[in-house]
C-alpha atoms as a PDB file:
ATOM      1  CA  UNK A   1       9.193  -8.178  -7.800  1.00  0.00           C
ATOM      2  CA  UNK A   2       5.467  -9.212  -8.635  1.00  0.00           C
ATOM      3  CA  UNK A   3       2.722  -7.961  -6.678  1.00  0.00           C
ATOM      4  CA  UNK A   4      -0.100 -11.043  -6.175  1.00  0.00           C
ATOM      5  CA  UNK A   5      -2.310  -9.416  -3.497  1.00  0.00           C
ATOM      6  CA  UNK A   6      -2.837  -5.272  -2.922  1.00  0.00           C
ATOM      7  CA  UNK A   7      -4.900  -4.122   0.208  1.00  0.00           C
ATOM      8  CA  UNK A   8      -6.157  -0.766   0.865  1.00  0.00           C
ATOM      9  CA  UNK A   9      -6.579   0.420   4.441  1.00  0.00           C
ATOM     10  CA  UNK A  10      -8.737   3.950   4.890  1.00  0.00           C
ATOM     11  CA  UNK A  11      -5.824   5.825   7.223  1.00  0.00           C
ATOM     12  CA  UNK A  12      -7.529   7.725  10.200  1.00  0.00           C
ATOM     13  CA  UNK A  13      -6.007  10.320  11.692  1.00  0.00           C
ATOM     14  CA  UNK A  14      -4.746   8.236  14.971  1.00  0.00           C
ATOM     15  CA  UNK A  15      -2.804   6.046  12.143  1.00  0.00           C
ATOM     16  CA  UNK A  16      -0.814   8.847  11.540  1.00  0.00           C
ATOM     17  CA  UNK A  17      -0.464  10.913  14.442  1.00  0.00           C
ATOM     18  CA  UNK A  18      -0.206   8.525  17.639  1.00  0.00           C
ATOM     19  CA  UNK A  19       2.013   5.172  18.245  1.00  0.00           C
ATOM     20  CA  UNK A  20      -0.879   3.519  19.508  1.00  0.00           C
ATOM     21  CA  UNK A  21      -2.589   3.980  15.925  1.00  0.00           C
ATOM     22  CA  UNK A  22       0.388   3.366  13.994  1.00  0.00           C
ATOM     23  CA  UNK A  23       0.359   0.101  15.635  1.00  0.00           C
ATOM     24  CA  UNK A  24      -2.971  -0.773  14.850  1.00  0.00           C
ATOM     25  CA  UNK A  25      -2.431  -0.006  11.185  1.00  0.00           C
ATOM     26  CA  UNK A  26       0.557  -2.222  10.973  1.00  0.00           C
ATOM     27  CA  UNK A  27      -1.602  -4.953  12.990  1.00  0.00           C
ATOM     28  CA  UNK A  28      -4.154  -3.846  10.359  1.00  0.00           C
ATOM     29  CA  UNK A  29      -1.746  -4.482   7.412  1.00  0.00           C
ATOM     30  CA  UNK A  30      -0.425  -7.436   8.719  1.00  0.00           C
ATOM     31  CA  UNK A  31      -4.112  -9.105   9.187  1.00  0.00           C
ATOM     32  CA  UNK A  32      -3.459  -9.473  12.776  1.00  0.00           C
ATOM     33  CA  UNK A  33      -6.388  -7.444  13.504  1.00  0.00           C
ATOM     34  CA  UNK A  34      -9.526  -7.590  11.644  1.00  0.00           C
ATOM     35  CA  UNK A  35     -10.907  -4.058   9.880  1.00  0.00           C
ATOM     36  CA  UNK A  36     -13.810  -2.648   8.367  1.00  0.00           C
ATOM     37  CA  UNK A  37     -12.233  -0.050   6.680  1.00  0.00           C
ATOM     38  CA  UNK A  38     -10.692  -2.034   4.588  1.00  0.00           C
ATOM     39  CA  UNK A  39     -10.565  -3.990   1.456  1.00  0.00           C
ATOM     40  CA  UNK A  40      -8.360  -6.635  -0.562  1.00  0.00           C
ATOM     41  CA  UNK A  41      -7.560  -8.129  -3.946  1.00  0.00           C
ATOM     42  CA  UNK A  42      -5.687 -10.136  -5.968  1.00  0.00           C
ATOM     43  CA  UNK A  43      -3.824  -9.286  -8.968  1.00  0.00           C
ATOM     44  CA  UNK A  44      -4.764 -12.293 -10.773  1.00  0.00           C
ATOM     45  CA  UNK A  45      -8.681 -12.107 -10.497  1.00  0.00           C
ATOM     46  CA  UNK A  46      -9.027  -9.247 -12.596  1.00  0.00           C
ATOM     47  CA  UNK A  47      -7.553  -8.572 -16.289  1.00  0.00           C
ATOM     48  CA  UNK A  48      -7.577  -4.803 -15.623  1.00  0.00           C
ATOM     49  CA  UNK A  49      -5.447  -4.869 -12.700  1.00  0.00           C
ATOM     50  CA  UNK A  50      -2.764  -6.885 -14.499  1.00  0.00           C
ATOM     51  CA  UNK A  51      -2.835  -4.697 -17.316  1.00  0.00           C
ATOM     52  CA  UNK A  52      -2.415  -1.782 -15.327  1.00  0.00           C
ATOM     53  CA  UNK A  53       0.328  -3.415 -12.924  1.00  0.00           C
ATOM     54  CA  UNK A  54       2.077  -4.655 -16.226  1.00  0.00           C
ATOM     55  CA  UNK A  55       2.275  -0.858 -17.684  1.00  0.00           C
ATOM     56  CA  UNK A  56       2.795   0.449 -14.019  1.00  0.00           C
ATOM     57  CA  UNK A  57       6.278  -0.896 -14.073  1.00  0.00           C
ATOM     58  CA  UNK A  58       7.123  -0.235 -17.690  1.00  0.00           C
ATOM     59  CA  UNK A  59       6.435   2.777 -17.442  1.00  0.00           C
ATOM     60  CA  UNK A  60       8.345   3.435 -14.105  1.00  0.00           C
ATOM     61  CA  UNK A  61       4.796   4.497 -11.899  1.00  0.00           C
ATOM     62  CA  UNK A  62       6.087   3.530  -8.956  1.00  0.00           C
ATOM     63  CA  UNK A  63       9.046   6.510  -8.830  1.00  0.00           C
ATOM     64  CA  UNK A  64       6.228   8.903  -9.862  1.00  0.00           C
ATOM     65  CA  UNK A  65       5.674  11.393  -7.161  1.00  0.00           C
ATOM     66  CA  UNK A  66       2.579  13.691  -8.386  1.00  0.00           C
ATOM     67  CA  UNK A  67      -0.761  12.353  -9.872  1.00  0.00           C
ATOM     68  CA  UNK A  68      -1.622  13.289 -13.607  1.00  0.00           C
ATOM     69  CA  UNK A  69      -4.684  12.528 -14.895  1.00  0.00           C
ATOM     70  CA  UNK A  70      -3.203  10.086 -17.390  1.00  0.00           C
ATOM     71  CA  UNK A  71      -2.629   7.810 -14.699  1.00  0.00           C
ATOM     72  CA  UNK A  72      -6.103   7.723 -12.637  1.00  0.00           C
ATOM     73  CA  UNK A  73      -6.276   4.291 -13.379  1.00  0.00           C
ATOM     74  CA  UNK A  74      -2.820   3.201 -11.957  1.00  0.00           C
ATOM     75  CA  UNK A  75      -3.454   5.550  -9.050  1.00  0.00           C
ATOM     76  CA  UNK A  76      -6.934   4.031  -8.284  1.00  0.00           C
ATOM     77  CA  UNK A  77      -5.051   0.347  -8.034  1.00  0.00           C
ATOM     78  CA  UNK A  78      -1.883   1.430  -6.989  1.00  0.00           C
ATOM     79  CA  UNK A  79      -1.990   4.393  -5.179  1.00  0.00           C
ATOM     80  CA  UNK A  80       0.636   7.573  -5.897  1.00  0.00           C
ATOM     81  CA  UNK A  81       3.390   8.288  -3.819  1.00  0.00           C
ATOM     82  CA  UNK A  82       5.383   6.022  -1.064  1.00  0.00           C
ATOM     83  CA  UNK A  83       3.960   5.736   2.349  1.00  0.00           C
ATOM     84  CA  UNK A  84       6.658   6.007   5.041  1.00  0.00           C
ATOM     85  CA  UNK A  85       5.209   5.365   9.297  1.00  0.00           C
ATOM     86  CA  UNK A  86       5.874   8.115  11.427  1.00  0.00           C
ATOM     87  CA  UNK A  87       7.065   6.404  13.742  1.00  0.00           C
ATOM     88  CA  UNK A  88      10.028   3.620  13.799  1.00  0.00           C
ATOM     89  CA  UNK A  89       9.273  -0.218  14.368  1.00  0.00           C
ATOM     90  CA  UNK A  90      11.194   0.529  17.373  1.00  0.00           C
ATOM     91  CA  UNK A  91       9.648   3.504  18.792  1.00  0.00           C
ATOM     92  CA  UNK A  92       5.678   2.243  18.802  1.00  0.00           C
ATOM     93  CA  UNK A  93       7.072  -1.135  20.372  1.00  0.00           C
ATOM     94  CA  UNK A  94       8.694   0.764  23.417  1.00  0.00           C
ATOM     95  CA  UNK A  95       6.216   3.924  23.049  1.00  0.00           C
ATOM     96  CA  UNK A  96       9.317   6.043  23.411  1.00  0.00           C
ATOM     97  CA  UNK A  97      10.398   8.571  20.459  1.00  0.00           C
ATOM     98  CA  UNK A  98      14.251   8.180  19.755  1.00  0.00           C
ATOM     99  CA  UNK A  99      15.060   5.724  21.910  1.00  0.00           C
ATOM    100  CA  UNK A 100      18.545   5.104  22.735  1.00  0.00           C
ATOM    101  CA  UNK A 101      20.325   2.264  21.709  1.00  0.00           C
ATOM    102  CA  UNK A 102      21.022   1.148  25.598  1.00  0.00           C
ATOM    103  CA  UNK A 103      17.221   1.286  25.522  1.00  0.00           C
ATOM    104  CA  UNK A 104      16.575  -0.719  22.357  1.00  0.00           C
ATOM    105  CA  UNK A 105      19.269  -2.826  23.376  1.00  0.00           C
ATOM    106  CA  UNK A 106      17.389  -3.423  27.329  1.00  0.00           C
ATOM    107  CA  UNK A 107      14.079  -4.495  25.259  1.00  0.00           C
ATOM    108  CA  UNK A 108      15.954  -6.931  22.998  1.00  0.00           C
ATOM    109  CA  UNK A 109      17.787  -8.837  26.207  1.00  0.00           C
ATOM    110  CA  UNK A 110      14.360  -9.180  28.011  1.00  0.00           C
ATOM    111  CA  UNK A 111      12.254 -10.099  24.338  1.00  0.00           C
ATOM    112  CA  UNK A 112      14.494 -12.915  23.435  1.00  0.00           C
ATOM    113  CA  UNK A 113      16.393 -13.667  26.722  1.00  0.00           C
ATOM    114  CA  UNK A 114      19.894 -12.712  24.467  1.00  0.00           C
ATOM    115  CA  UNK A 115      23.011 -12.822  26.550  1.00  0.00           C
ATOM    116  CA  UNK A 116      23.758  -9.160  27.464  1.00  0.00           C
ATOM    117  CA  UNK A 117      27.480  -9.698  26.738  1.00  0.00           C
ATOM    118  CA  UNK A 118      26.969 -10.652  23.135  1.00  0.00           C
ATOM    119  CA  UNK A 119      27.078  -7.542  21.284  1.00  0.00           C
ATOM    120  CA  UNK A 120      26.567  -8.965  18.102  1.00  0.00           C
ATOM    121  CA  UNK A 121      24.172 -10.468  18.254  1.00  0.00           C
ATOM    122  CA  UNK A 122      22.088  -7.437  19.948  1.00  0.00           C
ATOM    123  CA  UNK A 123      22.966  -5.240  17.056  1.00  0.00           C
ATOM    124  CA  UNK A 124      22.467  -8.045  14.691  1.00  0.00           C
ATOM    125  CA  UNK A 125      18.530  -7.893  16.210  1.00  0.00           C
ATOM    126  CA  UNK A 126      18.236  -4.170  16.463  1.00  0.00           C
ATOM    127  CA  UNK A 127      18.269  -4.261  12.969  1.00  0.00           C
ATOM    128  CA  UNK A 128      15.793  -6.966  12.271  1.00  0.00           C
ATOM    129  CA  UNK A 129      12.496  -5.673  13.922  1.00  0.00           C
ATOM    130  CA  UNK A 130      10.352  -4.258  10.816  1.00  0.00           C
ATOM    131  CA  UNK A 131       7.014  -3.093  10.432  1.00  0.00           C
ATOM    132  CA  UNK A 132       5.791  -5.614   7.358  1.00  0.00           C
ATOM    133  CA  UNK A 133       8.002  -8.534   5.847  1.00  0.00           C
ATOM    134  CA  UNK A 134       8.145  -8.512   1.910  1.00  0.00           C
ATOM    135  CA  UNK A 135       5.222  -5.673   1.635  1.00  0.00           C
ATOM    136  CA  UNK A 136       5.474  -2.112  -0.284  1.00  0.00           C
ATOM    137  CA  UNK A 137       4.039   0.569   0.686  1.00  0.00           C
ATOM    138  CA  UNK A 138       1.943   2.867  -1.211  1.00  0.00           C
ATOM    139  CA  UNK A 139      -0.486   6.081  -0.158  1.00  0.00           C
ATOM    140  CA  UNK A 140      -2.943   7.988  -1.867  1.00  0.00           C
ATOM    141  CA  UNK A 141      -4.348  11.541   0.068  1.00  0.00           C
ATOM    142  CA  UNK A 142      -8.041  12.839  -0.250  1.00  0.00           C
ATOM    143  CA  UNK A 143      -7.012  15.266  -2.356  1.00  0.00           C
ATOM    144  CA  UNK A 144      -5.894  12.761  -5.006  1.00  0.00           C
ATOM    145  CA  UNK A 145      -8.574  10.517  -4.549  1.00  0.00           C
ATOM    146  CA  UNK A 146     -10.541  13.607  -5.386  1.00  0.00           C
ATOM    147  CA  UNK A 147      -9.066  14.349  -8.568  1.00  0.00           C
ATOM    148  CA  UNK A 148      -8.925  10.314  -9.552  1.00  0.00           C
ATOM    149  CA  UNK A 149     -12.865  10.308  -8.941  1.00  0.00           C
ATOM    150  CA  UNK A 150     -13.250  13.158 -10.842  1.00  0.00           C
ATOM    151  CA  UNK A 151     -11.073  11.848 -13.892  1.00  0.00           C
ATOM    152  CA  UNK A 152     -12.760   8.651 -13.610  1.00  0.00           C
ATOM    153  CA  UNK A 153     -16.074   9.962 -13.725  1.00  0.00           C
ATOM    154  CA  UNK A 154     -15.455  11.629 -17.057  1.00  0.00           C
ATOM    155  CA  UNK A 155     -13.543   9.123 -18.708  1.00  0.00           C
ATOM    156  CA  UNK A 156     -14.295   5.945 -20.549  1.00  0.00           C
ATOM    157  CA  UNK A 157     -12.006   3.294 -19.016  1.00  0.00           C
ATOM    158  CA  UNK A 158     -12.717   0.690 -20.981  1.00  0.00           C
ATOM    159  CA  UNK A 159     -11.170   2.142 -23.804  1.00  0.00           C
ATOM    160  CA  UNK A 160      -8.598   3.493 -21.385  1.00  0.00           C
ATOM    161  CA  UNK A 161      -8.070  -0.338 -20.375  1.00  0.00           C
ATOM    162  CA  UNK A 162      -8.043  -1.189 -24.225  1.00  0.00           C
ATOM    163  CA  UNK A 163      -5.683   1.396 -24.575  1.00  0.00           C
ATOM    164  CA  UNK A 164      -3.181   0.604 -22.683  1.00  0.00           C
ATOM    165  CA  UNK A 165      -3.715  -3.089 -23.263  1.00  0.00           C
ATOM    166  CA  UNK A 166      -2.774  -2.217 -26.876  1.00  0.00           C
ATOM    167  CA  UNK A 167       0.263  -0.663 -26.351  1.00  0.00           C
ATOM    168  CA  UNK A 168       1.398  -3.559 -23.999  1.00  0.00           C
ATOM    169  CA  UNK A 169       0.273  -6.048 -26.810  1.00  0.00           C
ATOM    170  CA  UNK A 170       2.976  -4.611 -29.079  1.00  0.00           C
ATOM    171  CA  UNK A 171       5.570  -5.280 -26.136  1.00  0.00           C
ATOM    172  CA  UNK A 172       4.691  -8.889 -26.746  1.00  0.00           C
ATOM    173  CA  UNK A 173       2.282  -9.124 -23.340  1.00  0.00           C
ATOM    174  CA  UNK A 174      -0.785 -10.458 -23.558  1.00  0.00           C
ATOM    175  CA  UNK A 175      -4.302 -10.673 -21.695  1.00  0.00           C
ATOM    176  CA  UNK A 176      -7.964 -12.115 -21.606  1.00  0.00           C
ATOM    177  CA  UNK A 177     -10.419 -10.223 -22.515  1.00  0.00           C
ATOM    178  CA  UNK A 178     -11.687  -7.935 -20.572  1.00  0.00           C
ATOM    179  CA  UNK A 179     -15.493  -8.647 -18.864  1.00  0.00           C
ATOM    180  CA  UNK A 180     -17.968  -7.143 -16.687  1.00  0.00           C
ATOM    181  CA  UNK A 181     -16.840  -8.056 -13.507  1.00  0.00           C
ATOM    182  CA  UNK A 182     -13.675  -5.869 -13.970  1.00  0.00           C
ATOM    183  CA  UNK A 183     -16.040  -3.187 -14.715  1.00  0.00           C
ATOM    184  CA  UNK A 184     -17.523  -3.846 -11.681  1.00  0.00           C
ATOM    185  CA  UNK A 185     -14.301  -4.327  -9.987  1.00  0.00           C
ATOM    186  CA  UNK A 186     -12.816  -0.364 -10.826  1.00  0.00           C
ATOM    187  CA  UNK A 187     -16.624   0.297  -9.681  1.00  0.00           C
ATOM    188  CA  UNK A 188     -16.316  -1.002  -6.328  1.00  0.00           C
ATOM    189  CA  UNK A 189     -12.705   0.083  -5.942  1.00  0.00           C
ATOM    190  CA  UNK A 190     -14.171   4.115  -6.566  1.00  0.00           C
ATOM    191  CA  UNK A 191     -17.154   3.173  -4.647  1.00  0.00           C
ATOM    192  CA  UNK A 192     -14.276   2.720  -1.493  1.00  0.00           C
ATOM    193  CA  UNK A 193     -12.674   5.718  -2.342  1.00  0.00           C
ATOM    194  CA  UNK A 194     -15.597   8.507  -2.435  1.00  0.00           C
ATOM    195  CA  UNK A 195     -16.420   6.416   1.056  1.00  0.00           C
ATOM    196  CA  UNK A 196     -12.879   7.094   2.034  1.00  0.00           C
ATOM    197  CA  UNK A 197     -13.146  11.000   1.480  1.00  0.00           C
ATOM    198  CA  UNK A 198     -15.965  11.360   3.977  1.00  0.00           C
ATOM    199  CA  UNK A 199     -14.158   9.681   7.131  1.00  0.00           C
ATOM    200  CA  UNK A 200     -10.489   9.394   6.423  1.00  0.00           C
ATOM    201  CA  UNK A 201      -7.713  10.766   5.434  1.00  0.00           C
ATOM    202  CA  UNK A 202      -6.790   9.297   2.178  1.00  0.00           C
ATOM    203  CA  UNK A 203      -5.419   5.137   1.262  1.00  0.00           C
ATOM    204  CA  UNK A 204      -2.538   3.655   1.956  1.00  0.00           C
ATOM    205  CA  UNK A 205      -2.244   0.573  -0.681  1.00  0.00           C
ATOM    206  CA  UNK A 206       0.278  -2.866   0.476  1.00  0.00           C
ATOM    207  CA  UNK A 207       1.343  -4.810  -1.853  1.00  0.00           C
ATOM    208  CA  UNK A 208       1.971  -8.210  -0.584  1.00  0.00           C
ATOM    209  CA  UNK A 209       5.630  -8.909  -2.992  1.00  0.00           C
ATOM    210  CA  UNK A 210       6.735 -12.328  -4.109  1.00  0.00           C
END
């Protein structure tokens, strides 16, 4: 897997707590619907993201479940722990919690006009509605974001970057050099977060997976 794009989507409360608002995030997530809360980038337009996405799975980040300040870097591109909907795909499309399968099964006949006697085939599509195609999932709370502004604040991530970069040079992976705008970049980035603290209720991070 190789991440190209990441976006991070401020989560209000109605994302989490209401099938309409889960539905908005996924149409959020998906770019169906447009956001303000929201930004995007890709992997490949800044040196310190693909240094820290290079050491992020080396050093097996993504199974991490608690923040540590030696990551505040991965966790301000990557977020910290997996993000899971409360809701299934197929309870915010009928608005029903635990549907039955006779139910599921009802909404599939009259989506795709499937012949009620084939069986298969209704199972075979009961298992195919999903929230996101080829997208992972990360979150970060405002609690964490706290403690990565915080750690931020007081370190110098350059030499962080440089750092890491080093270690990763001995693995035989290489980068440009590191310039201003990526500076600029992790500036922006916290900027989002310490806007994030005072009217949502933490990040959730997809990662759009080729």
């Amino acid at each position: 897997m190789i991440i190209e794009t990441v976006k991070l989507v401020k989560v209000k409360e109605e994302y989490i707590n209401s099938m309409e608002g889960q539905d908005k995030l996924v149409s959020i997530i998906n770019g169906d619907v447009n956001c303000d809360h929201m930004i995007e980038y890709k992997i490949t337009d800044h040196v310190i993201s693909a240094i820290f996405m290079e050491d992020y799975y080396i050093k097996n980040y993504w199974y991490d479940k608690e923040y540590t300040k030696e990551r505040a870097v991965h966790a301000l591109l990557f977020g910290v722990s997996d993000f899971n909907y409360t809701y299934t795909p197929w309870e915010t499309q009928l608005r029903i919690e635990n549907p039955t399968k006779e139910q599921i099964a009802q909404e599939i006949i009259e989506m795709w006009g499937i012949d009620p006697e084939d069986k298969e085939e209704i199972e075979m599509m009961e298992g195919s509605l999903t929230n996101h195609d080829n997208l992972g999932l990360r979150y970060m709370s405002v609690e964490n974001i706290k403690k990565v502004i915080v750690d931020l604040e007081n370190s110098d991530i350059l030499n962080i970057c440089k750092e890491v970069e080093k270690e990763l040079n001995s693995n035989g992976i290489s980068f440009d050099e590191i310039s201003e705008k990526d500076i600029k970049f992790i500036e922006s980035l916290k900027e989002f977060l310490k806007e994030t603290i005072k009217d949502g209720n933490g990040v959730v991070y997809a990662f759009d997976e080729v």
